[in-house]
Structures are given as C-alpha cells and as structure tokens.
Protein backbone atom coordinates (compact mmCIF):
# COMPACT_ATOMS: atom_id res chain seq x y z
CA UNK A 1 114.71 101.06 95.14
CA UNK A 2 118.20 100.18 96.69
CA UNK A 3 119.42 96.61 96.03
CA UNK A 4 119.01 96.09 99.68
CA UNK A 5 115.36 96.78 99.86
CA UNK A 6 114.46 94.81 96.66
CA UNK A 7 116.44 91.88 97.92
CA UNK A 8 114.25 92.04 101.09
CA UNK A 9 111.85 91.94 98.71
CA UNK A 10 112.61 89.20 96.41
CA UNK A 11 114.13 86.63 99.33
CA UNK A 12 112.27 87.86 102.43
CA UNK A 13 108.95 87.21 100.99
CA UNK A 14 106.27 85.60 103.24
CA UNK A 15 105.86 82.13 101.61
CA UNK A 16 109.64 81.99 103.26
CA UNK A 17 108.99 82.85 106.41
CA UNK A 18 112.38 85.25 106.99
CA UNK A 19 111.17 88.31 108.40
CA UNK A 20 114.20 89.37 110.42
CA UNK A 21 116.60 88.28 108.31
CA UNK A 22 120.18 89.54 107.96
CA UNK A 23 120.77 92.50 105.41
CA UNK A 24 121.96 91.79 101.73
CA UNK A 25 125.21 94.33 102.24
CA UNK A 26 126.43 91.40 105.60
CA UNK A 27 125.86 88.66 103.23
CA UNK A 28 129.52 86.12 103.84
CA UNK A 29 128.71 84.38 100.29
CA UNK A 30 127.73 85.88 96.69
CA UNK A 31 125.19 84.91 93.78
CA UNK A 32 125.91 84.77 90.26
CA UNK A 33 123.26 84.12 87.77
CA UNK A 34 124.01 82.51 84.05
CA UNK A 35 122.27 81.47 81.09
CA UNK A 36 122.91 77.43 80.43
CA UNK A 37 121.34 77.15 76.96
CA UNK A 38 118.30 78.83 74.96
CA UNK A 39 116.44 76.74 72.24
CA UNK A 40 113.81 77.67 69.97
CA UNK A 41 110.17 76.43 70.56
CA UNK A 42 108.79 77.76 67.26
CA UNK A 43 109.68 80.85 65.40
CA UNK A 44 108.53 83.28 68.47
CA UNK A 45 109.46 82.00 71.38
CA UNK A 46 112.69 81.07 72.85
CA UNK A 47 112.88 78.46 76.16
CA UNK A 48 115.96 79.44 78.46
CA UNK A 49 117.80 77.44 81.04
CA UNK A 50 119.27 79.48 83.75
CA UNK A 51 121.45 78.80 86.95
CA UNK A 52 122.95 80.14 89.54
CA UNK A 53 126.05 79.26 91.67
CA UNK A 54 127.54 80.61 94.79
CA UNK A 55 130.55 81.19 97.00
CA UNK A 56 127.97 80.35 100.11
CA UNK A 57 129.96 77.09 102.07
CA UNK A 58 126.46 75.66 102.80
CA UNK A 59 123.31 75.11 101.58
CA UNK A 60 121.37 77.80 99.67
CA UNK A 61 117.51 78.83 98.74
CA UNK A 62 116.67 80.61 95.05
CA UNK A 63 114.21 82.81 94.36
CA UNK A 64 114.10 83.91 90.62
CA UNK A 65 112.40 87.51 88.75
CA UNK A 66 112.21 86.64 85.80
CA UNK A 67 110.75 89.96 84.08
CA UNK A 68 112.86 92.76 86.50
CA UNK A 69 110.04 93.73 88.69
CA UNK A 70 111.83 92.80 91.68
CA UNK A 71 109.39 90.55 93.06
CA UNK A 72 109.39 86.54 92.78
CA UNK A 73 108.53 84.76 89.71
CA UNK A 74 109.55 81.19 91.40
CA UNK A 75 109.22 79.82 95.18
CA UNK A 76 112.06 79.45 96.87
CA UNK A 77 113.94 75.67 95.68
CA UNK A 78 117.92 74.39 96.84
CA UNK A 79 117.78 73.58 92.79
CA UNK A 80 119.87 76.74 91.15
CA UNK A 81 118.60 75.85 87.69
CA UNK A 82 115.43 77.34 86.51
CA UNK A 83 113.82 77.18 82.95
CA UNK A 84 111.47 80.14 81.62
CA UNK A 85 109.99 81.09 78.27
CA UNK A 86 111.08 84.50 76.49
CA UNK A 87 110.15 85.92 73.01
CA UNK A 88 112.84 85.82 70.80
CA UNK A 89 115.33 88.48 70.20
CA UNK A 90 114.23 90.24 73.71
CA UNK A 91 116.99 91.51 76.08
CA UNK A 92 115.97 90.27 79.44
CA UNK A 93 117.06 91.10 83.30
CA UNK A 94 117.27 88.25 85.17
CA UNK A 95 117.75 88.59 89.03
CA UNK A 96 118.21 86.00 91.63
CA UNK A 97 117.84 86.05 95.40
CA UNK A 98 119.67 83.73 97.49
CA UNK A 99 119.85 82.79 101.23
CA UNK A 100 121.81 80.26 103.19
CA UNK A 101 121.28 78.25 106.34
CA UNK A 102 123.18 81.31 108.52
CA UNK A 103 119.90 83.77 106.90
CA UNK A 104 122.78 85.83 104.82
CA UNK A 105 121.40 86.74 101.59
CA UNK A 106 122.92 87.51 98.17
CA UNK A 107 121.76 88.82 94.82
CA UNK A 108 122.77 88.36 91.45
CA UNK A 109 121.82 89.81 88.43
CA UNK A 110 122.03 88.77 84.55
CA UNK A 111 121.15 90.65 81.77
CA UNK A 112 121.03 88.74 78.48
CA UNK A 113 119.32 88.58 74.57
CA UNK A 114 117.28 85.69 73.31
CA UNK A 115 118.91 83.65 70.28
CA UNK A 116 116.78 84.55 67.13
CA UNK A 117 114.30 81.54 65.96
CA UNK A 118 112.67 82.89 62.77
C-alpha cells in the first residue's frame, strides 16, 4: 500500500468526515513523530509518551497507529501528544496522520525500541 493510500486511510477515516480531501503528496506542511519519555510500569510493560510537531502555519488534527496496521488507534485530537502501553524491549512503528484547516494532510513515521524494565 502506497503512503498515499494508507494516509487516506489513517486521516480520511469516517469519524472525520474528509472524504474529498486533498492528497498526502500536495500536503504545504510536514509531520514528524517523536518519543517524549518511556517509563516502566512493572517488569513487562513499558508506558510511552509520544508527540508530534509540524511545519503546518495553522491548526492541525492527529490521528495515531500505534501497532503499524495503518489504520487509527486514536480519534482525531489538536493535542500532538499521545501516551500508549508497549511490552518492553519491543521495536515499534509508530505512524501519525495529520491534517490542517486548508484539508492538506501529512504523515510521519517513527520507529523506536522500548527501554528494558526487568
């Protein structure tokens, strides 16, 4: 699946209401996910703090996939912090999906490995 079609996907979903929107190649801004902090919740299990920040000059929807299926794990929020659960020492894909008030949409993508809480 082309980034274009999963970003369709992820940020055109119906809960939003965008059917029509503009392409993610004519998007005028760009996404770009990171990981804030990661703190053990017991010896399996790891909670992360994520965010996002763009180049977009106004304001901007999220939409989070939180396991790389390219659909959304998270309705769509003008917060670009999100905080999931992971096991520990997993390498994780984290993509984002983001849309300003002109309907241009960007995507972002973070790949990343849990801190270790044994």
């Amino acid at each position: 699946m082309s980034k274009r079609a999963w970003v369709a996907g992820l940020v055109g979903v119906a809960a939003l209401g965008l059917a029509g929107v503009v392409p993610a190649a004519a998007a005028g801004f760009t996404v770009t996910p990171s990981v804030v902090s990661q703190t053990c919740l017991n010896r399996d299990t790891v909670q992360v703090t994520l965010t996002a920040t763009t180049t977009s000059s106004s304001p901007v929807k999220y939409v989070w996939d939180f396991n790389n299926d390219r659909k959304a794990d998270t309705a769509p929020s003008s917060n670009p912090t999100v905080t999931t659960v992971f096991g520990d020492e997993e390498r994780h894909t984290v993509n984002v999906g983001a849309q300003n008030q002109q309907r241009e949409r960007a995507f972002g993508s973070i790949t990343f490995q849990t801190i270790r809480c044994s």
